[in-house]
C-alpha atoms as a PDB file:
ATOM      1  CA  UNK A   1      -4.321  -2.154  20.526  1.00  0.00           C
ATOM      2  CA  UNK A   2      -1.017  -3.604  21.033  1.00  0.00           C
ATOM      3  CA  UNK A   3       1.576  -2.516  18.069  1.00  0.00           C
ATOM      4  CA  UNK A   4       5.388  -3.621  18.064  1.00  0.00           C
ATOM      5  CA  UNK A   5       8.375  -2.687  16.148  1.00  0.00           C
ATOM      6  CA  UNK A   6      11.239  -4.735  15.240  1.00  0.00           C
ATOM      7  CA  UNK A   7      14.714  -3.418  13.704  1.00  0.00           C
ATOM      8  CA  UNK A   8      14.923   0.332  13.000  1.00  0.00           C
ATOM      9  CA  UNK A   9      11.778   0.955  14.073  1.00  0.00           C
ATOM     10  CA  UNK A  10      12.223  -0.954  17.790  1.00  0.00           C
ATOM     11  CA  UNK A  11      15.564   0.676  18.146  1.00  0.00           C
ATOM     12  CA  UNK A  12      13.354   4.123  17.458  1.00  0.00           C
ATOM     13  CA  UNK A  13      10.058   3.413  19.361  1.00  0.00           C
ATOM     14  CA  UNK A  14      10.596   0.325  21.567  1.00  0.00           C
ATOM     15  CA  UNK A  15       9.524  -2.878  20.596  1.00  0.00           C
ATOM     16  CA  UNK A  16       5.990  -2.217  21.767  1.00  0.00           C
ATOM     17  CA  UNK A  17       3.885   0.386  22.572  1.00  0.00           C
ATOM     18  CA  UNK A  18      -0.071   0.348  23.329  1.00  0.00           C
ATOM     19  CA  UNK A  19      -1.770   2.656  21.144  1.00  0.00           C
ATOM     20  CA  UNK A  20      -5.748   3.654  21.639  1.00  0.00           C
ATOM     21  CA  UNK A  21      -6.414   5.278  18.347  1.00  0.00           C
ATOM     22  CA  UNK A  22      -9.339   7.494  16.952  1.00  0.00           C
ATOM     23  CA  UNK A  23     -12.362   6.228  15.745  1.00  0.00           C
ATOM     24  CA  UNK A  24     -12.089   5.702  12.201  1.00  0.00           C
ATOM     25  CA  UNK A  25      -8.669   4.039  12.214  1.00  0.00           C
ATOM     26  CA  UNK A  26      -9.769   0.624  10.896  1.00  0.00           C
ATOM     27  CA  UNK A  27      -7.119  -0.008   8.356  1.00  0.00           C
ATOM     28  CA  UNK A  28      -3.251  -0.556   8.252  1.00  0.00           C
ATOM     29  CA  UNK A  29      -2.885   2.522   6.252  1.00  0.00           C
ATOM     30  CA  UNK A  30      -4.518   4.833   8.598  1.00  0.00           C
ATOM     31  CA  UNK A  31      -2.887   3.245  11.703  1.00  0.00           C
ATOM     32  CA  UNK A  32       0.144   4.076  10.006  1.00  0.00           C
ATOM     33  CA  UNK A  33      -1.033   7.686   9.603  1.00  0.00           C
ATOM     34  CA  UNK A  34      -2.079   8.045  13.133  1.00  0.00           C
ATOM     35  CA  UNK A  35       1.770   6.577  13.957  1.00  0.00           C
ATOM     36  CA  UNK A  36       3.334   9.563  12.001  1.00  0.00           C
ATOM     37  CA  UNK A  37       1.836  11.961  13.662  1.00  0.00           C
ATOM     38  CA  UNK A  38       2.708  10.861  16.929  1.00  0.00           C
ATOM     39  CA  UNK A  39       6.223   9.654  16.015  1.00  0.00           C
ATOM     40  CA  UNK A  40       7.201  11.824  13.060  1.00  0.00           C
ATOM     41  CA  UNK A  41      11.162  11.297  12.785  1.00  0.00           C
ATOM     42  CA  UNK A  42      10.152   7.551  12.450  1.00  0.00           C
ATOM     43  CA  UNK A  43       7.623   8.654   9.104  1.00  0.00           C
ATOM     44  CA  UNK A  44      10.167   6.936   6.896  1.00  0.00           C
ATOM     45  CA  UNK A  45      10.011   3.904   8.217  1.00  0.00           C
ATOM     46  CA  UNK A  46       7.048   3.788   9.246  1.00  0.00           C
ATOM     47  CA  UNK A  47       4.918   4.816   5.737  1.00  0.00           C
ATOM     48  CA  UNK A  48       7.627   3.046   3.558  1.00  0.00           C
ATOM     49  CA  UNK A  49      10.343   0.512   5.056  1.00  0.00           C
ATOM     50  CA  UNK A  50       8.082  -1.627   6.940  1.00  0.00           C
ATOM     51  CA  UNK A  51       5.664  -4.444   6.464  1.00  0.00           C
ATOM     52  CA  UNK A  52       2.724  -4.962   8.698  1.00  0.00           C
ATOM     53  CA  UNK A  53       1.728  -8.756  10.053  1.00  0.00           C
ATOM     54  CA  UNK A  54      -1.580  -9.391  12.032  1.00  0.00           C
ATOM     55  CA  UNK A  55      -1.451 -13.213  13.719  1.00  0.00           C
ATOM     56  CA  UNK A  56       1.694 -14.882  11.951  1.00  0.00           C
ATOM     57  CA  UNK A  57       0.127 -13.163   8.862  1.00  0.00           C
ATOM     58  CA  UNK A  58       1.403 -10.828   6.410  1.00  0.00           C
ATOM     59  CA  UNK A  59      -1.336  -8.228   5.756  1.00  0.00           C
ATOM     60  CA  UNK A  60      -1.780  -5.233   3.094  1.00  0.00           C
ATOM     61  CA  UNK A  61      -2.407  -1.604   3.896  1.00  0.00           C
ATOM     62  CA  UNK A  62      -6.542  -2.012   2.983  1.00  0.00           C
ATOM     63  CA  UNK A  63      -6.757  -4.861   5.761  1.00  0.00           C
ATOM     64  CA  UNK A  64      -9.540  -3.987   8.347  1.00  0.00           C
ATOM     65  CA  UNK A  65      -8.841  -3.521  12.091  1.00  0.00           C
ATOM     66  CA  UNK A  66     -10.945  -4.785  14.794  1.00  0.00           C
ATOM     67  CA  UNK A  67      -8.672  -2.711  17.496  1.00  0.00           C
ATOM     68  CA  UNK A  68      -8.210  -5.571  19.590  1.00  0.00           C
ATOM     69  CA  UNK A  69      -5.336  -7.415  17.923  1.00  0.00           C
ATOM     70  CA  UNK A  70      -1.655  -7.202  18.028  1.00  0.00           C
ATOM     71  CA  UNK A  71      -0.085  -5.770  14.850  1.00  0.00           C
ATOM     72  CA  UNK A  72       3.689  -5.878  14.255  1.00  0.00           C
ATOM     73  CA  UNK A  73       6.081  -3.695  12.023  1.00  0.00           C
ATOM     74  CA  UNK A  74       8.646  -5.896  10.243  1.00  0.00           C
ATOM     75  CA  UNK A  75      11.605  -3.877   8.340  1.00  0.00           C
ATOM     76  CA  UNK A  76      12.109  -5.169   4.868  1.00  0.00           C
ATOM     77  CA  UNK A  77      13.567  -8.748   4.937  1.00  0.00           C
ATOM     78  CA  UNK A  78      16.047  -9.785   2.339  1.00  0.00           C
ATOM     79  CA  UNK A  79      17.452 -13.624   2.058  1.00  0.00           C
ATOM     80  CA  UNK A  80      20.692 -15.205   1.529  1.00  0.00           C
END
């Protein structure tokens, strides 16, 4: 599964990074948990400034994975 960053968390990571997780990852949520343990100093950003988009779509922390799409962290946006 493909996974990029953008913002704090590209200037941390890299803006993408392939990641083969364990079985049983098939939400946001736990994809996020399996990121903190591998990258703790980013757990900040990763569990609460970020918003996760699958295909051009926003999607919440219960969304199911299929492990073969590309999902990207987005830091909070604001407008102007």
């Amino acid at each position: 599964m493909k996974v990029r960053f953008y913002g704090r968390l590209g200037e941390m990571l890299g803006a993408e990074i392939d990641v083969d997780p364990p079985a049983g990852t098939d939400t946001v949520l736990k994809l996020r948990e399996v990121l903190v343990q591998t990258y703790p100093d980013a757990s900040t950003d990763l569990r609460q400034r970020s918003r996760a988009c699958i295909a051009d779509t926003m999607v919440s922390e219960d969304h199911k994975l299929l492990g073969t799409e590309t999902i990207e962290f987005f830091p909070p946006l604001s407008g102007g």
